[in-house]
Protein backbone atom coordinates (compact mmCIF):
# COMPACT_ATOMS: atom_id res chain seq x y z
CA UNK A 1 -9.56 -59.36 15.58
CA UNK A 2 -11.21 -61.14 18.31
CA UNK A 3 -9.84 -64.74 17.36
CA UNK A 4 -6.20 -62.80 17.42
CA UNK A 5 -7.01 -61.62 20.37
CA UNK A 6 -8.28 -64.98 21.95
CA UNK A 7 -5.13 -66.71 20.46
CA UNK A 8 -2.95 -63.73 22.50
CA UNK A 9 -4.81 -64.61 25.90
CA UNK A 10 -4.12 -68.63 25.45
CA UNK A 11 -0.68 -68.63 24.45
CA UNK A 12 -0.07 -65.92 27.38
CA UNK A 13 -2.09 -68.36 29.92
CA UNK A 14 0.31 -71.27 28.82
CA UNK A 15 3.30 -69.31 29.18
CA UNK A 16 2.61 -67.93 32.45
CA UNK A 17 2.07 -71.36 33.41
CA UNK A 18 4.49 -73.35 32.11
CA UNK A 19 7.30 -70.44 33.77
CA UNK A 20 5.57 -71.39 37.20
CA UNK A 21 5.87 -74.78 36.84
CA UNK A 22 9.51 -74.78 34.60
CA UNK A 23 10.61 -72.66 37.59
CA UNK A 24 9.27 -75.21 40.25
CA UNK A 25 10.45 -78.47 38.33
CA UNK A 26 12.82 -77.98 35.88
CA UNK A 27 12.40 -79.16 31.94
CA UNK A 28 12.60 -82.55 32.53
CA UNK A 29 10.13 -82.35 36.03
CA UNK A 30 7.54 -81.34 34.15
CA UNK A 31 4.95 -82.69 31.60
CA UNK A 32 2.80 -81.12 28.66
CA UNK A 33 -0.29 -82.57 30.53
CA UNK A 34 0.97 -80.43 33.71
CA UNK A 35 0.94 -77.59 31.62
CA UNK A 36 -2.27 -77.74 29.73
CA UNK A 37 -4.17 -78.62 33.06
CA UNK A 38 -2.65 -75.33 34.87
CA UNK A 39 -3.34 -73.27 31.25
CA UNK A 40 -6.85 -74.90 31.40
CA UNK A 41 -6.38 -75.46 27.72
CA UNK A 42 -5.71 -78.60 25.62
CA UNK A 43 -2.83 -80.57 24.16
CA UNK A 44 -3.54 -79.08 20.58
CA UNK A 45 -3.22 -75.36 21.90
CA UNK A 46 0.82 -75.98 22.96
CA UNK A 47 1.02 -77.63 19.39
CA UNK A 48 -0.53 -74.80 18.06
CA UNK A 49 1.67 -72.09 19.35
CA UNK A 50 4.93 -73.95 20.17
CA UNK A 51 5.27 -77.00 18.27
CA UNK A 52 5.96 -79.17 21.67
CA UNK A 53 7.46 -78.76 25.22
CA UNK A 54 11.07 -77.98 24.21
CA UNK A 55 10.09 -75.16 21.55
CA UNK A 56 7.42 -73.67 25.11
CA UNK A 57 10.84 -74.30 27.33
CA UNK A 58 12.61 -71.74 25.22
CA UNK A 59 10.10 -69.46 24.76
CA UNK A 60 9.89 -69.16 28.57
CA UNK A 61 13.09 -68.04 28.23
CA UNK A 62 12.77 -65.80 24.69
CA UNK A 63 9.42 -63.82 26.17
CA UNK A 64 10.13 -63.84 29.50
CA UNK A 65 13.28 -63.96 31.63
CA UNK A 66 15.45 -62.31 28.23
CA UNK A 67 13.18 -59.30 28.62
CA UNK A 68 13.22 -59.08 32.29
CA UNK A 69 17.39 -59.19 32.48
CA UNK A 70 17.22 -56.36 29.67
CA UNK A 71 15.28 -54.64 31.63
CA UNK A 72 17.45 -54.60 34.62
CA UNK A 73 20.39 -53.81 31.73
CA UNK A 74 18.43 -50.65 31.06
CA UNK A 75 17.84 -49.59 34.16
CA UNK A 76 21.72 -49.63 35.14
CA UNK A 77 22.16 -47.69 32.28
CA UNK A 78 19.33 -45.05 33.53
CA UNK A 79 20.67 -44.86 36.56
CA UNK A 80 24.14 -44.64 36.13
CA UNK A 81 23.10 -41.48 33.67
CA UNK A 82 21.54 -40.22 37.42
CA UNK A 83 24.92 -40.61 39.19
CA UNK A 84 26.53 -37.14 39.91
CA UNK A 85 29.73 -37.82 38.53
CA UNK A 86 28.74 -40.85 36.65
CA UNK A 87 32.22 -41.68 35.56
CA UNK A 88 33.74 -43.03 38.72
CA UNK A 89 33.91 -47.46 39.78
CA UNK A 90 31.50 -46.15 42.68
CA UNK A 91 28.97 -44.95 40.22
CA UNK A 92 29.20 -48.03 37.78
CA UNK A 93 28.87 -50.41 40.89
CA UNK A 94 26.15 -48.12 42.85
CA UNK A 95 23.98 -48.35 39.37
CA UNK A 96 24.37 -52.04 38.77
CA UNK A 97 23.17 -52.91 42.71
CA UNK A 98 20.77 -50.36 42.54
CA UNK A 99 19.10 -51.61 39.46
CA UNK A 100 19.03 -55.26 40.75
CA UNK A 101 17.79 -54.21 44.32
CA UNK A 102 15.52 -51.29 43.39
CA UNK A 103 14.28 -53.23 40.29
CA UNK A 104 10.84 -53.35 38.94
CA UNK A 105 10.01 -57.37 39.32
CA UNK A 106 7.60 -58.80 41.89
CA UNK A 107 8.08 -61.48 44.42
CA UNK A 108 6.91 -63.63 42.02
CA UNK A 109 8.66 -62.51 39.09
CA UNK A 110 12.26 -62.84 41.17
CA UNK A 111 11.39 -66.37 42.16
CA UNK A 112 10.66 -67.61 38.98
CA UNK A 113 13.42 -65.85 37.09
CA UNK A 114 16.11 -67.18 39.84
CA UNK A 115 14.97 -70.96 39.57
CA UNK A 116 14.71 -70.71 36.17
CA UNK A 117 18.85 -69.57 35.73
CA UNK A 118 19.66 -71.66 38.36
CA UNK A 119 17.83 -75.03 36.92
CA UNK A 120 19.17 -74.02 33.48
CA UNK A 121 22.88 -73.15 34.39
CA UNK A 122 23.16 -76.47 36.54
CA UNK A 123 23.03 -78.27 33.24
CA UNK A 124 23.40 -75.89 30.72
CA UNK A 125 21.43 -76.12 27.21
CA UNK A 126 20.14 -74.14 24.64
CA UNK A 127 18.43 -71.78 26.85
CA UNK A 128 21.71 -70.85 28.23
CA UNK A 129 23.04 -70.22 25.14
CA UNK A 130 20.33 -67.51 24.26
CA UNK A 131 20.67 -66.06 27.91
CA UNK A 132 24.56 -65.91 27.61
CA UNK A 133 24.14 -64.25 23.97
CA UNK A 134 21.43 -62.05 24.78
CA UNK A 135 22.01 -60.99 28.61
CA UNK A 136 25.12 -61.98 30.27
CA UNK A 137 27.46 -61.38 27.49
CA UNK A 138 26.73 -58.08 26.40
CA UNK A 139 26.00 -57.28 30.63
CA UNK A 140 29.83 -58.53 30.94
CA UNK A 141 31.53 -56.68 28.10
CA UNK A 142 29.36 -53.44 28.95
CA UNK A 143 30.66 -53.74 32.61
CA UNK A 144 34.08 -54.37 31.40
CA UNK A 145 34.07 -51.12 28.94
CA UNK A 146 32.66 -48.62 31.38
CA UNK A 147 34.90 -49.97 34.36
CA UNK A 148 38.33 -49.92 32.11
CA UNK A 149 37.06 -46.11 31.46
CA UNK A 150 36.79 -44.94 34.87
CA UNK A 151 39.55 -47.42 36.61
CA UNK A 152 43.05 -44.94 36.36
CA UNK A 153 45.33 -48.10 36.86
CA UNK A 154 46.14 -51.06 34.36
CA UNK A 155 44.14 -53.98 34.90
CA UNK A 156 44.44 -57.63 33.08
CA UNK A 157 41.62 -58.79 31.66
CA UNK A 158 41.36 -61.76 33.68
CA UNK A 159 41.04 -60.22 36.83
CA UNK A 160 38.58 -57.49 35.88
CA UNK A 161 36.38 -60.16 34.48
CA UNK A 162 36.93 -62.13 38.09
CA UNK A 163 36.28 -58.88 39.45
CA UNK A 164 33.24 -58.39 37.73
CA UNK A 165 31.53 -61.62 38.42
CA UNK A 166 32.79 -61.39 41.98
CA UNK A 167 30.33 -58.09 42.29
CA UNK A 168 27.68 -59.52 39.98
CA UNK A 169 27.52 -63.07 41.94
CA UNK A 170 27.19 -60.30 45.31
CA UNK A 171 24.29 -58.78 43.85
CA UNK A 172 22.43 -61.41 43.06
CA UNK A 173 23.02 -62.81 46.10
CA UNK A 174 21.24 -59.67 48.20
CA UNK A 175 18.71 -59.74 45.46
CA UNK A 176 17.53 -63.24 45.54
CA UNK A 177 18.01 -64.62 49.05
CA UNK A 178 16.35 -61.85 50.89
CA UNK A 179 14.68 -63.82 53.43
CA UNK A 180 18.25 -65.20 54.02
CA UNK A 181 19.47 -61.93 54.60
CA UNK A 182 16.49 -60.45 56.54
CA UNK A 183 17.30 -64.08 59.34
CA UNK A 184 20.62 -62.87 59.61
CA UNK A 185 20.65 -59.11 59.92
CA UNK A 186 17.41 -59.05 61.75
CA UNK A 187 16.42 -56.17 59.51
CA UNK A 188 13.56 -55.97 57.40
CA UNK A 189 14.47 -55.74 53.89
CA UNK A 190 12.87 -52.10 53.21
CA UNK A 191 14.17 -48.69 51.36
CA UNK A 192 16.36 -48.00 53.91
CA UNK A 193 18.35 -51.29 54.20
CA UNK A 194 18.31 -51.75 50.67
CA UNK A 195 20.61 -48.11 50.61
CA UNK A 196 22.76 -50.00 53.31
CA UNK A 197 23.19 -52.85 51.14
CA UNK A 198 24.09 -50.79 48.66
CA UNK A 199 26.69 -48.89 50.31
CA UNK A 200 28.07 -52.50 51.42
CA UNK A 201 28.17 -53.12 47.92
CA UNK A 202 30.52 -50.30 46.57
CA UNK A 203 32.98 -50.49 49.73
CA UNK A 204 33.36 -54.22 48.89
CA UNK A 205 33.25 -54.04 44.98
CA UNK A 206 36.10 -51.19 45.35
CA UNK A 207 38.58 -52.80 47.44
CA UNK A 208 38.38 -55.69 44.95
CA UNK A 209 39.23 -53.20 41.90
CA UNK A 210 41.79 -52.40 43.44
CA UNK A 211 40.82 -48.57 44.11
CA UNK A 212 40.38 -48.25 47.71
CA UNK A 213 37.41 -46.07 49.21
CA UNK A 214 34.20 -45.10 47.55
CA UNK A 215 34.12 -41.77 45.86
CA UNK A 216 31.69 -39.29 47.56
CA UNK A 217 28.63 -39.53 45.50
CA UNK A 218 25.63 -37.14 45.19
């Protein structure tokens, strides 16, 4: 029990570490020795657990930004359940932003997961393939589903995909570049300006889906 519990504590040290410095560097910016030194472990440890830097690369990915997207996933479901209706484009939009901007991660967490997709999708590889299977498709075709349910005119697939990516790419933006936003607004980025964000969100989102004003939602 206690050497499984030992092995648990490395193996969580190195991937901790090797997110920080993936994040920071990229794959190819970083080195196993980088790693090991930050992990305050040695060479045979990685070997141990992950075989070598490319198996650790994509576990980054498998045990750590995979679950944190699902976990945003979740949340939009929770609290599109919340929204009084919930079948409406302004509830399936005021869900998704809320989830992202009201989410669970820390500074830290956010800053990490953001480099991370952004390194990854600027030259796509195998990690992008488990993010797109695991996260963004099933996001996209979930999206899709609930919007074609609560959208009363026909829409082609193309541009409620367009549509949807259009609001996604918004979101993120507000999420990730809040110190961006906070220089330009002048407004700190608290409770109350995230709800303002929010409600920028769903006016914008609509007008692209073609539906005109928010709903009233309670």
């Amino acid at each position: 029990m206690k050497q499984k519990n030992k092995d648990a504590i490395v193996k969580e040290r190195i991937l901790n570490n090797a997110e920080s410095l993936f994040a920071q560097k990229g794959f190819r910016g970083v080195t196993v020795r980088e790693i090991i030194n930050a992990a305050n472990c040695n060479l045979s440890a990685v070997n141990y657990y992950f075989g070598n830097k490319k198996n650790l690369y994509l576990e980054v990915f498998r045990a750590r930004l995979i679950p944190r997207s699902q976990s945003m996933c979740e949340r939009f479901k929770k609290f599109l359940g919340q929204r009084q209706p919930s079948d409406s484009p302004a509830a399936v939009v005021e869900a998704l932003a809320q989830a992202f901007l009201e989410g669970p991660l820390s500074d830290d967490e956010r800053r990490c997961h953001y480099q991370l997709m952004v390194r990854e999708m600027s030259q796509p590889g195998e990690a992008f393939d488990l993010v797109f299977e695991h996260v963004m498709q099933p996001l996209l075709q979930d999206l899709s589903r609930r919007l074609r349910l609560v959208i009363t005119e026909e829409i082609e697939e193309e541009r409620l995909i367009l549509n949807i990516e259009s609001i996604l790419g918004m979101i993120i933006h507000f999420n990730y570049f809040r110190s961006v936003i906070t220089r330009f607004t002048g407004h700190a980025y608290d409770s109350s300006f995230k709800k303002r964000l929010i409600e920028h969100i769903i006016d914008f989102s609509l007008y692209g889906l073609g539906v005109g004003k928010k709903e009233v939602l309670t």
